[in-house]
C-alpha atoms as a PDB file:
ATOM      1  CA  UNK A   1      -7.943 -82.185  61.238  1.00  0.00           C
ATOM      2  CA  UNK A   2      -7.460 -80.566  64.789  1.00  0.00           C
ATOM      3  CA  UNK A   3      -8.070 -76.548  65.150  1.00  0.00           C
ATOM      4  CA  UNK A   4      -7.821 -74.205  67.719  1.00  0.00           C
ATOM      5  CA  UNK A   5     -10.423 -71.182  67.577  1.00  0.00           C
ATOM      6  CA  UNK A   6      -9.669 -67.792  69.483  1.00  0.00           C
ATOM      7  CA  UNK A   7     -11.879 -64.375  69.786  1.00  0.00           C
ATOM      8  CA  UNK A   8     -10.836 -61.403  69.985  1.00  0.00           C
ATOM      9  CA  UNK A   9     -14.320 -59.788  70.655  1.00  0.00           C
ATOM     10  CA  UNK A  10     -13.743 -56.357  70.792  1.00  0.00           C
ATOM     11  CA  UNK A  11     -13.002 -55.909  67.055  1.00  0.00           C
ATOM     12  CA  UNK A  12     -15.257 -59.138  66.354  1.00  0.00           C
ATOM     13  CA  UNK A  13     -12.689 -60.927  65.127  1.00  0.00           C
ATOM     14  CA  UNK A  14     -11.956 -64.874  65.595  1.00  0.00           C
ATOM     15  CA  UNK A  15      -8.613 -66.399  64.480  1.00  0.00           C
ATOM     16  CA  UNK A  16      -8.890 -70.648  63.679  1.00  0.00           C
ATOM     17  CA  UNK A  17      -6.156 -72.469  63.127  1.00  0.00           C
ATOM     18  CA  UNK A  18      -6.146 -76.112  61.175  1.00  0.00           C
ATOM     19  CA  UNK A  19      -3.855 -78.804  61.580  1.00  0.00           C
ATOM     20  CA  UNK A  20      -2.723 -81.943  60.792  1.00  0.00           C
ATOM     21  CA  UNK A  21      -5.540 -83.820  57.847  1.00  0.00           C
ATOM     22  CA  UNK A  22      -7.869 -82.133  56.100  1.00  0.00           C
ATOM     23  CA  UNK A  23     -10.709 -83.840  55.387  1.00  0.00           C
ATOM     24  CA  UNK A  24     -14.835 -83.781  54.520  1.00  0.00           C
ATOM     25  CA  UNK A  25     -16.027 -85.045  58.619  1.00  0.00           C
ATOM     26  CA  UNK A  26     -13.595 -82.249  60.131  1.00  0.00           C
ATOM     27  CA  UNK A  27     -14.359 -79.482  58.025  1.00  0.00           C
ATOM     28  CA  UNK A  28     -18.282 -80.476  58.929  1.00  0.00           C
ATOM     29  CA  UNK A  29     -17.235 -80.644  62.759  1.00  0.00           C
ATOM     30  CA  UNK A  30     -15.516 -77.443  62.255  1.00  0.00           C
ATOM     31  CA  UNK A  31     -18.542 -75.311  60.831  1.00  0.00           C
ATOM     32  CA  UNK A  32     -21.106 -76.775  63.121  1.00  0.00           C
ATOM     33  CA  UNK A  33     -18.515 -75.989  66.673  1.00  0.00           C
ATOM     34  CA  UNK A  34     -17.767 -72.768  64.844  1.00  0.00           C
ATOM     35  CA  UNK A  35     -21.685 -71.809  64.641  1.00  0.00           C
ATOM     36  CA  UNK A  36     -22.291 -73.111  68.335  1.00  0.00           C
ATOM     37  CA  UNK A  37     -19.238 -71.026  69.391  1.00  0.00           C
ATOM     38  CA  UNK A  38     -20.283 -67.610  67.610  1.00  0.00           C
ATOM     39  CA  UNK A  39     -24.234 -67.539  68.002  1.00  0.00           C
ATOM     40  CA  UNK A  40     -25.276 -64.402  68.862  1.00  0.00           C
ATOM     41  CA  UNK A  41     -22.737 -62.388  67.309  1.00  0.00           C
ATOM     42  CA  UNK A  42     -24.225 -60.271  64.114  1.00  0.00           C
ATOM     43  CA  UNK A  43     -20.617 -59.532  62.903  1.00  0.00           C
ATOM     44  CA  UNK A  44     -17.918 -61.919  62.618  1.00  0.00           C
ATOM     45  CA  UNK A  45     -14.717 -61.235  60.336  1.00  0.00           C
ATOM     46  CA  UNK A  46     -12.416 -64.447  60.671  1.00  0.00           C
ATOM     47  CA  UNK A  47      -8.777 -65.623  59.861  1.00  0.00           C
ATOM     48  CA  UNK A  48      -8.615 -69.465  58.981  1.00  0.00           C
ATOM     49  CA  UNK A  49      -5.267 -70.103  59.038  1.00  0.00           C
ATOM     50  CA  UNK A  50      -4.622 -73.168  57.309  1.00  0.00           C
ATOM     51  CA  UNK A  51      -0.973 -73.351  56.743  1.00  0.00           C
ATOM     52  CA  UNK A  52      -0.838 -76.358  59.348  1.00  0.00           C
ATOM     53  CA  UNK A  53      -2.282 -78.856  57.265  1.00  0.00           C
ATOM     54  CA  UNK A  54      -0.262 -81.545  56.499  1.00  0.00           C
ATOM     55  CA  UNK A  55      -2.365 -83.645  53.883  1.00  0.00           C
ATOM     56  CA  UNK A  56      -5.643 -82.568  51.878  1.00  0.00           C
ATOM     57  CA  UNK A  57      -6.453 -85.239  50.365  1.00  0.00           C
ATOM     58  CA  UNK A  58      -9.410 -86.361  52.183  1.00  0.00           C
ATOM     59  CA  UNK A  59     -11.438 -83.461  50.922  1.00  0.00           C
ATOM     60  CA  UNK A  60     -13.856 -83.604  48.150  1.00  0.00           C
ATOM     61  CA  UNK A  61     -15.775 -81.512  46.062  1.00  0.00           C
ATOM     62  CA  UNK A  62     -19.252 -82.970  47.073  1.00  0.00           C
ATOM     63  CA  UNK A  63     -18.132 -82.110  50.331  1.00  0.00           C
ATOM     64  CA  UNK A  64     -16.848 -78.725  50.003  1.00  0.00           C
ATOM     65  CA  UNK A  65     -20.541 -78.543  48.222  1.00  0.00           C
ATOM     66  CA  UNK A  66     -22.353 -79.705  51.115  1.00  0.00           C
ATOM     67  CA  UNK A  67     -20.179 -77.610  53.457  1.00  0.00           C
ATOM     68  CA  UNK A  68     -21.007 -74.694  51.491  1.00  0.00           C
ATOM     69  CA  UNK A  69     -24.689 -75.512  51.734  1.00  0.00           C
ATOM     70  CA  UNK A  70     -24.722 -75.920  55.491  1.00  0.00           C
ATOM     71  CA  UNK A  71     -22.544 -73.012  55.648  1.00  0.00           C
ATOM     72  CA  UNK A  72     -24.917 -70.582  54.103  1.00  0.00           C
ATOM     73  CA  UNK A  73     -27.871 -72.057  56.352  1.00  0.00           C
ATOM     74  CA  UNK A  74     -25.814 -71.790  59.444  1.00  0.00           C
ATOM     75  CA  UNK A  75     -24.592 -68.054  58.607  1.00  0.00           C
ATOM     76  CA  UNK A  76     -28.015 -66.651  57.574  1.00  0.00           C
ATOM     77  CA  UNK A  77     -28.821 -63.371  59.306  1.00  0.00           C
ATOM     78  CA  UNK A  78     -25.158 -62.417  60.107  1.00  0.00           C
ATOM     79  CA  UNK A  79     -22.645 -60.099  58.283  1.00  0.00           C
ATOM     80  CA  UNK A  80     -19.354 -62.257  58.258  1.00  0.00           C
ATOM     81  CA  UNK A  81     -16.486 -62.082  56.679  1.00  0.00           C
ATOM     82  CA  UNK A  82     -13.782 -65.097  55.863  1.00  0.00           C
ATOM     83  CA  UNK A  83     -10.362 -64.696  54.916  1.00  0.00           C
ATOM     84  CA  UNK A  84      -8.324 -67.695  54.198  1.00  0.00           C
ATOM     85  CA  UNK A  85      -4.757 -68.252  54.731  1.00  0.00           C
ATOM     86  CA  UNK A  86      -2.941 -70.873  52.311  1.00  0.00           C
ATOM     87  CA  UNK A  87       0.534 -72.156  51.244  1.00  0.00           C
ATOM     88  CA  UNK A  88       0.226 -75.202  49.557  1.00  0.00           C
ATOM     89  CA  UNK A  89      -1.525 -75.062  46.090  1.00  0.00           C
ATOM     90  CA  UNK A  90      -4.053 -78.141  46.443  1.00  0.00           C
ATOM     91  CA  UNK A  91      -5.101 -76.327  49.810  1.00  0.00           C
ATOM     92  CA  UNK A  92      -5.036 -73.214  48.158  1.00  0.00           C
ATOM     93  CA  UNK A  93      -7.222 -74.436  45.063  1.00  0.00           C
ATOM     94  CA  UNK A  94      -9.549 -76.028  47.563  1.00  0.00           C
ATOM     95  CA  UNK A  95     -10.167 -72.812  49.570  1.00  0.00           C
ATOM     96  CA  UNK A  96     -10.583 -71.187  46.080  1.00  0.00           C
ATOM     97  CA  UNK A  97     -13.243 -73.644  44.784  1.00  0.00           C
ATOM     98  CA  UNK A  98     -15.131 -73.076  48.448  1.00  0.00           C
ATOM     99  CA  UNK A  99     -15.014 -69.787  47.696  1.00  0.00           C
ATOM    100  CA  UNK A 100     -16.720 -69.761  44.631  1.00  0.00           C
ATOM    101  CA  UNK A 101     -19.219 -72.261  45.926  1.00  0.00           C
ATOM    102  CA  UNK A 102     -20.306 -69.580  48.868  1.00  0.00           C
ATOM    103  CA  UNK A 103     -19.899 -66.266  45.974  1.00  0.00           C
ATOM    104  CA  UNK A 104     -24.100 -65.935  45.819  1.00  0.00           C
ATOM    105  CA  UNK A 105     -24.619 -66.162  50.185  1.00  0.00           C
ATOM    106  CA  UNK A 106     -24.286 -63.504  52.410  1.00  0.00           C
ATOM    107  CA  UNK A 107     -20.698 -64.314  53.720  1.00  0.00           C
ATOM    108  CA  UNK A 108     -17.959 -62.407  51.674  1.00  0.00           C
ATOM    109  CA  UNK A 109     -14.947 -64.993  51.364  1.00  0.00           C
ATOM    110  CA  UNK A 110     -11.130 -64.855  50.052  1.00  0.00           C
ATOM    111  CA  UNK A 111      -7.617 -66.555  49.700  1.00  0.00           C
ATOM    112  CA  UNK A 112      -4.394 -64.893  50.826  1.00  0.00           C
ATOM    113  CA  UNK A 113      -1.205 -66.062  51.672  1.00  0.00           C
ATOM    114  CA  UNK A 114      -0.092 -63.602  53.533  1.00  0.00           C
ATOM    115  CA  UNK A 115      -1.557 -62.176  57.051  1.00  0.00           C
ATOM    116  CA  UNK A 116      -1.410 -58.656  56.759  1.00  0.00           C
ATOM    117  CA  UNK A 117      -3.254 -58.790  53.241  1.00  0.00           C
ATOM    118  CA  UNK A 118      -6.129 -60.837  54.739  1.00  0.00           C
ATOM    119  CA  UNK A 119      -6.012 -58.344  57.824  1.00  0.00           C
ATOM    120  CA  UNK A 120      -6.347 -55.068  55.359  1.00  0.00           C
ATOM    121  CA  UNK A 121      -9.053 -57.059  53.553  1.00  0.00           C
ATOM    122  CA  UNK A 122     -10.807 -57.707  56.678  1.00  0.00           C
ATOM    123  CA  UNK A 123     -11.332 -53.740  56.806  1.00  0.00           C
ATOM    124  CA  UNK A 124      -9.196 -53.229  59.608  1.00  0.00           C
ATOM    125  CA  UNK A 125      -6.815 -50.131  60.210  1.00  0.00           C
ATOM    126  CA  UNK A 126      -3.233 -50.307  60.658  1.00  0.00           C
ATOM    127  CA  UNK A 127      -3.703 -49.668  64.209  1.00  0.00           C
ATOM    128  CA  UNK A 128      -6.134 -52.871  64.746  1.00  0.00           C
ATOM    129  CA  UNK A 129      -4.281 -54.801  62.209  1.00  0.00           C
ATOM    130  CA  UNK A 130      -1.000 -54.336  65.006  1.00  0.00           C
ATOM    131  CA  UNK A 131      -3.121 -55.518  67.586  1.00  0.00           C
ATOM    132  CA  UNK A 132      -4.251 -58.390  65.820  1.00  0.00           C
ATOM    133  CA  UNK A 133      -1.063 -59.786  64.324  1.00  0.00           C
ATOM    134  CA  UNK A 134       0.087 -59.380  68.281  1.00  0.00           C
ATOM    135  CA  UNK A 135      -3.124 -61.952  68.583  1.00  0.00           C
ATOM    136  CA  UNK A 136      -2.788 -63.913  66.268  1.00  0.00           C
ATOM    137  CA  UNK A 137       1.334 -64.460  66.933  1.00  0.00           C
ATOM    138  CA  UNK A 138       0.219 -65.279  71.157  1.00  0.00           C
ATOM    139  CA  UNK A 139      -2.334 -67.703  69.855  1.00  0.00           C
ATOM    140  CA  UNK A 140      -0.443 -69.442  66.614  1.00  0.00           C
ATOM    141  CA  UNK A 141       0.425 -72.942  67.719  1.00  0.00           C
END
């Protein structure tokens, strides 16, 4: 799995994008670049878009599990907020099953399909949210 990770700081807000295979190893790389990339920030409310994947079958549950352990480790100490962006139903079920897994930590995490609803979720107003789809549409690969 290949992503592409961009900030927007000024409204704390970081936009990742996942291509290609999804798999256990990448999802690990993923969380452990992401937590390198962000430290320092108390507030981080992200879009991961993963409508680019192409195949999910190299995911499991043990390692959604251990992703969600390392997760909550890595987060601790910061308000963040995660708002996923599906359109396949095994992706969608995955990011549903992480979700549950991460339900009792600190980091408030759910499934859209659509941009604007994870956007409004986020908490931002319509005036953000237009600056942000502007974002996110300059940065979509």
């Amino acid at each position: 799995m290949a992503f592409i990770r961009k900030l927007y700081s000024d409204l704390d807000f970081v936009y990742t994008q996942c291509h290609g295979v999804l798999d256990d190893s990448s999802l690990r790389i993923h969380l452990l670049s992401f937590n390198i990339e962000m430290k320092g920030m108390k507030t981080i409310k992200e879009v991961a878009d993963l409508r680019g994947i192409k195949k999910a079958d190299g995911g499991t549950v043990r390692g959604l599990i251990e992703l969600a352990d390392l997760d909550r480790k890595q987060s601790a100490g910061r308000d963040e907020l995660l708002a996923i962006i599906v359109n396949e139903p095994l992706i969608s079920e995955m990011a549903r099953l992480y979700s549950d897994l991460l339900k009792n930590s600190k980091e408030d995490i759910a499934v859209f399909m659509e941009v604007d609803d994870a956007l409004f979720w986020l908490g931002y107003s319509e005036q953000e949210m237009a600056v942000l789809r502007g974002f996110i549409k300059k940065h979509r690969a």
